[in-house]
Structures are given as structure tokens and as C-alpha cells.
Protein backbone atom coordinates (compact mmCIF):
# COMPACT_ATOMS: atom_id res chain seq x y z
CA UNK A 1 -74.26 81.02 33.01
CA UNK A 2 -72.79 83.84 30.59
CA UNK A 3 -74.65 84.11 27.30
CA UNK A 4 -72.48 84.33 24.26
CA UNK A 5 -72.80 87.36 21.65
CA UNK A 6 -73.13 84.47 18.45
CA UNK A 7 -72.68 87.71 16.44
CA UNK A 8 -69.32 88.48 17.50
CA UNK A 9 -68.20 84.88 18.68
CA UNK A 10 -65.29 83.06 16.88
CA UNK A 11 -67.41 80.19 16.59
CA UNK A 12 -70.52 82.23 14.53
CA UNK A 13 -69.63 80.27 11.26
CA UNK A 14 -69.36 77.26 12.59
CA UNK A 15 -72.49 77.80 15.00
CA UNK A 16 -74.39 78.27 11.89
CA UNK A 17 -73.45 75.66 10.09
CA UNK A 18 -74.10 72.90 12.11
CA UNK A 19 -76.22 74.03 14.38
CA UNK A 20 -79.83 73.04 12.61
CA UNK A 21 -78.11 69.31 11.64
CA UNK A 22 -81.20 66.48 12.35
CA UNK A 23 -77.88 64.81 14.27
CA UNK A 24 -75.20 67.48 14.87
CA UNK A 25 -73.00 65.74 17.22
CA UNK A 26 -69.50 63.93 16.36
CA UNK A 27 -67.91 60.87 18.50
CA UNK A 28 -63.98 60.07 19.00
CA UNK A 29 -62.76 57.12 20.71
CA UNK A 30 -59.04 57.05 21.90
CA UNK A 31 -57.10 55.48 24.35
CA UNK A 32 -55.59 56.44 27.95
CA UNK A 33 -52.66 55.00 29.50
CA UNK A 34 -54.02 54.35 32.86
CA UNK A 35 -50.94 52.42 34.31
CA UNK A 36 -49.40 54.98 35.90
CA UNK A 37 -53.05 55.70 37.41
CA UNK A 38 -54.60 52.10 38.85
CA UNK A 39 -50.47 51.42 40.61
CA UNK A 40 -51.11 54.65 42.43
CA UNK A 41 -54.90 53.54 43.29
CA UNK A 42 -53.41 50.35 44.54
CA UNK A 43 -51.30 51.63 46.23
CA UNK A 44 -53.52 54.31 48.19
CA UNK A 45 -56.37 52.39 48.49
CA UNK A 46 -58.77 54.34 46.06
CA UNK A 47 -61.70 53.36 43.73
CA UNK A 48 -59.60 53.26 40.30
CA UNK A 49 -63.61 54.43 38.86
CA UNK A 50 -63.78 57.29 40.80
CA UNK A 51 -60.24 58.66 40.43
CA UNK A 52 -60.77 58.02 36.27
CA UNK A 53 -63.92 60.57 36.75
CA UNK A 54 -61.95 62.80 39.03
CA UNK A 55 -59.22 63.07 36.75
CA UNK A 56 -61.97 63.29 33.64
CA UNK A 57 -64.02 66.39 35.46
CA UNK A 58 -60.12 67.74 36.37
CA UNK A 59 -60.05 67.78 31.95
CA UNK A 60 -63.20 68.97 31.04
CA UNK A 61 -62.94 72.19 33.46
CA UNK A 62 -59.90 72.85 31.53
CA UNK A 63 -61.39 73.35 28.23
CA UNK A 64 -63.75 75.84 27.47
CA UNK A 65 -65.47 74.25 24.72
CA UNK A 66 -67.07 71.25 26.82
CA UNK A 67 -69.24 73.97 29.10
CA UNK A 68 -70.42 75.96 25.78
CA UNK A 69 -74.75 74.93 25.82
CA UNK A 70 -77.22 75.80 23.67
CA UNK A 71 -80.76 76.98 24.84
CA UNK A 72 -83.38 77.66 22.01
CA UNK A 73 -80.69 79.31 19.65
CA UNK A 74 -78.52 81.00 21.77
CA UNK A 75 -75.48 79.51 23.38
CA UNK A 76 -74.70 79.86 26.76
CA UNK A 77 -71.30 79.28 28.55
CA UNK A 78 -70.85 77.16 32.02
CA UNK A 79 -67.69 78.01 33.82
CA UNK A 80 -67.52 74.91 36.18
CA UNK A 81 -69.25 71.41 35.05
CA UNK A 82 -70.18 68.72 37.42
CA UNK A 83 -70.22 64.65 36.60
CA UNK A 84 -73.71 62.79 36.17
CA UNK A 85 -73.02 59.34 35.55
CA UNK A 86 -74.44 55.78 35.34
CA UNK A 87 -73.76 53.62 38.13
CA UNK A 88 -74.75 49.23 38.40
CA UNK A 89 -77.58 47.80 40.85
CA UNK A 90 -77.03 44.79 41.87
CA UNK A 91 -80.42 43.59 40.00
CA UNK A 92 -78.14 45.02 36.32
CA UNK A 93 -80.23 48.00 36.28
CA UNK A 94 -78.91 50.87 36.48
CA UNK A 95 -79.23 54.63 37.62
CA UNK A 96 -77.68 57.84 37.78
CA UNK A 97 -75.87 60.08 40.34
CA UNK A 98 -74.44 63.81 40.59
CA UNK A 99 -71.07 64.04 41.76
CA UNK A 100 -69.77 67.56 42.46
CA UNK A 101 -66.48 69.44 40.75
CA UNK A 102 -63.54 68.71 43.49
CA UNK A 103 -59.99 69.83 43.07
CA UNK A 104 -58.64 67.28 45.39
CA UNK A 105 -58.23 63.66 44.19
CA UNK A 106 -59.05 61.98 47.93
CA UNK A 107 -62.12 64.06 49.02
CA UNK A 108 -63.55 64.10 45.00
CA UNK A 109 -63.67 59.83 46.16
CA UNK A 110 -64.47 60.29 49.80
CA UNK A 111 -67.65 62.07 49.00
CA UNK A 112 -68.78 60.33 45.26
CA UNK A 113 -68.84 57.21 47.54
CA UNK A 114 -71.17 58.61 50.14
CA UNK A 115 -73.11 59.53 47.00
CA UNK A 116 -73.22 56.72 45.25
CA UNK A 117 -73.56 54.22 48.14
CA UNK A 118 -76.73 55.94 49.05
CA UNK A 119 -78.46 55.86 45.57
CA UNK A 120 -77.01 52.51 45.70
CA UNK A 121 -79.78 51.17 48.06
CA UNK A 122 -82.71 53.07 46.84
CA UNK A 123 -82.23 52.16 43.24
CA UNK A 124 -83.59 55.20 41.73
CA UNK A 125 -83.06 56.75 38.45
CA UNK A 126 -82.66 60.85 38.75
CA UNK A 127 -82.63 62.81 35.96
CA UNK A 128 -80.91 66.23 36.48
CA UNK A 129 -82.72 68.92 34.58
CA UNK A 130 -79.45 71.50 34.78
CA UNK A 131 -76.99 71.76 32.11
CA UNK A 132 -74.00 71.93 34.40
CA UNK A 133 -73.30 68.44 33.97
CA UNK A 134 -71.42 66.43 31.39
CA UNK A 135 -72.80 63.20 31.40
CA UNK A 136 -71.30 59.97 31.69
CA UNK A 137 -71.32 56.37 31.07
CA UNK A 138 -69.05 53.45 32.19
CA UNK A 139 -68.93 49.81 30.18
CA UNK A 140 -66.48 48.04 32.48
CA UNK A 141 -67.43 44.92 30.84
CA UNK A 142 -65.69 45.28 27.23
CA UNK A 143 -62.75 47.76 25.84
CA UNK A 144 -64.41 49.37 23.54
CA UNK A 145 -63.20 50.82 19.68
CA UNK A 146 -66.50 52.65 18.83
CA UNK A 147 -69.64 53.69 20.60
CA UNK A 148 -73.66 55.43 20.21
CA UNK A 149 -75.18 57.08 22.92
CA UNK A 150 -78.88 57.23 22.82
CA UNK A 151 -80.17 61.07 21.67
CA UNK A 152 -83.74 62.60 21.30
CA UNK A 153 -84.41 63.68 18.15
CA UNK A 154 -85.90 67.37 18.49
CA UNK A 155 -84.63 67.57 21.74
CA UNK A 156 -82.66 70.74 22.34
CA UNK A 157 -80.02 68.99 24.02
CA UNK A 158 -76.10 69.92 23.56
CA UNK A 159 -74.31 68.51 26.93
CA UNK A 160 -71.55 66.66 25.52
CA UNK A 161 -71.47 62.77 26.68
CA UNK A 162 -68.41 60.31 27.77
CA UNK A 163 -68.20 57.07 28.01
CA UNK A 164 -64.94 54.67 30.08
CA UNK A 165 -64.60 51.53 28.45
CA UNK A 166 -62.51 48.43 29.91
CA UNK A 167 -58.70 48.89 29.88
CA UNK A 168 -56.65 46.16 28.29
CA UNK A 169 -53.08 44.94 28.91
CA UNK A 170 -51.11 45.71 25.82
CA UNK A 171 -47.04 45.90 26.66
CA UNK A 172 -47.17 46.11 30.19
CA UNK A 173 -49.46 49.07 29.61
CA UNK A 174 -52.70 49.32 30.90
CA UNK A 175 -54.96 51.07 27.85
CA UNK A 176 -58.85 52.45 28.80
CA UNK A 177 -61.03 53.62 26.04
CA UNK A 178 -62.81 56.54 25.99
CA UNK A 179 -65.69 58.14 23.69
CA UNK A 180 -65.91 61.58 23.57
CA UNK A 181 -69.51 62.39 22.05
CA UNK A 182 -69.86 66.82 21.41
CA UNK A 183 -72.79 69.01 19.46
CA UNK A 184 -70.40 69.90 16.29
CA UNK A 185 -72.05 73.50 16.48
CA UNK A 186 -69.99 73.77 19.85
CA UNK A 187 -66.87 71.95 19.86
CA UNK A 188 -64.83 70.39 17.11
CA UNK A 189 -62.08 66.96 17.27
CA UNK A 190 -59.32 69.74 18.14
CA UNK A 191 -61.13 70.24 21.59
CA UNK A 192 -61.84 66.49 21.67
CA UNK A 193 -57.92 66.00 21.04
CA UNK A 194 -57.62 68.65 23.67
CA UNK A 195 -59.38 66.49 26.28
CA UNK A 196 -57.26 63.01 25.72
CA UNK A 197 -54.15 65.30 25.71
CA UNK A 198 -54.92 66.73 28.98
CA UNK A 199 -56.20 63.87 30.37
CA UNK A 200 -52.58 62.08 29.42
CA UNK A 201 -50.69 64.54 31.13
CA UNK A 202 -52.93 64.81 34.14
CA UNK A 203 -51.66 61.28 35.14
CA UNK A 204 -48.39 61.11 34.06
CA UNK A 205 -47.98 64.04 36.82
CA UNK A 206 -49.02 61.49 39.47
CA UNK A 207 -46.12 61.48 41.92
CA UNK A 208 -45.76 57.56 43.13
């Protein structure tokens, strides 16, 4: 991690501002155009879940704002950020699972399946302590327009949260919400924007 001089940082004003907020952090909710995306899942066989995370952790590693942290008043930047996110037991409980940065689309699914199959049949719930992580949810059930994640108050906790909603068939198009929860102190809607921008283009450059 590389500590940030608040002093001399271009976000000091708005640092200050929000950063002592009782709830400091701000949600958008837009959709992705995943057509392009599930045809080329089809057609080479992958998990269309783990590819939407691949290309998600692909985004967020491309945006400097998501790995900004804060750790009892100073802020702290994380070069490369990792997934965490829920996954379904077959009892509707759920847990969670750690799924390494990957550059590659095929191996990033290869080896989040090995992961997740495991934790699949002990059913545990594991709660990563590091901050390298930007956590996720997924609510395959319903395509959402709005969304709350659960937060501690008085918890000094700034990892910014995403949930996947259920896409819907609108014009032949297949559209997936997804909530983009941030600490305000640390990122604003133009780095949100950022993300569903990048995220666009990521798979519109998949070559079918």
C-alpha cells in the first residue's frame, strides 16, 4: 500500500469534507449491455457470472479511485484489487469467496471455479480482513433499479461495494444492472461513470 500526502493530494478538499459524514458513501445504478458478452459465453462454454466479475475486476484496476482506502484518517492507495464476493448454497445461505486479479478471461474462470466449488461444499462464511478487495454481491433473481448494502456505523470501513443484478431483454439487447456503492471522501459519480464506461467498452472489444 502507498500512503497518500492528504496535504498535497488533489482530493484534500473533498477528503475533508466528507470524510467525518455519519454515512459518507453514494450509490449509482446503471445498466450494461451484456449481449455481446453471454453470445460469446455461449459460445465458448464459460460461466456468463464469472466472466461479468472478470470483466468487472478488468474495470476497477483501471481506475485509480476504486483502490484509494482509508485507515484511521489517512488514506492509503492499493495498486491491484482482488474480488470477494457472495456466492448461493444450495440450503439459500450464502457465503463468500476471494478470487484473485487475472488478466486472462479463461484462466480468471478456470481457477474462480476451483475456488468457489470448494467453498461450495464446506459452506463457510470467510471474512477477509485485507482491504485489497472490492466486494461484491450478485441478485440473479430480479433486475434491479436501486439498491442498500448493509454498513457498520462507526466502522472505519471505505472498500467500495458492487452489486450484478438480473439482465433483462429489452430490443434484442440483453441489459444487467449494476450498483456501484463508493466512500464520497474517495471517489465521486465521475469515477463511478468511469467504471460503466469502461466496463461498456471492455465488451464491445470482444472479438466473436
Amino acid at each position: 500500500m502507498e500512503k497518500i500526502n492528504i496535504k498535497t493530494w488533489k482530493r484534500k478538499n473533498q477528503y475533508n469534507h466528507f470524510k467525518d459524514y455519519d454515512f459518507p458513501f453514494f450509490n449509482i445504478v446503471a445498466n450494461i449491455n451484456v449481449t455481446k458478452l453471454y453470445n460469446y459465453c455461449k459460445k465458448e462454454n464459460l460461466s456468463f457470472f464469472l466472466a461479468s466479475l472478470y470483466f468487472s475486476q478488468k474495470t476497477i484496476n483501471q481506475i485509480e479511485n476504486f483502490g484509494y482506502r482509508t485507515i484511521k484518517n489517512e488514506v492509503f492507495y492499493i495498486k491491484k484489487m482482488q474480488i470477494g464476493t457472495t456466492i448461493l448454497y444450495d440450503n439459500n445461505t450464502f457465503g463468500f469467496v476471494y478470487l484473485d486479479f487475472s488478466n486472462n478471461l479463461h484462466q480468471f474462470c478456470k481457477i474462480s471455479r476451483k475456488i468457489i466449488d470448494k467453498n461450495l461444499k464446506t459452506k463457510a462464511i470467510i471474512e477477509k480482513k485485507g482491504l485489497d478487495v472490492i466486494r461484491y454481491s450478485v441478485v440473479p433473481w430480479t433486475s434491479f433499479t436501486s439498491v442498500q448494502n448493509p454498513r457498520k456505523f462507526g466502522y472505519d470501513d471505505s472498500i467500495p461495494m458492487i452489486i450484478i443484478g438480473k439482465f433483462r431483454e429489452e430490443n434484442d439487447k440483453k441489459l444487467m444492472p449494476i450498483s456501484v456503492e463508493a466512500h464520497h471522501a474517495l471517489m465521486d459519480g465521475y469515477h463511478a461513470g468511469q467504471y460503466f464506461e469502461i466496463f461498456q467498452k471492455e465488451i464491445d472489444n470482444l472479438k466473436i
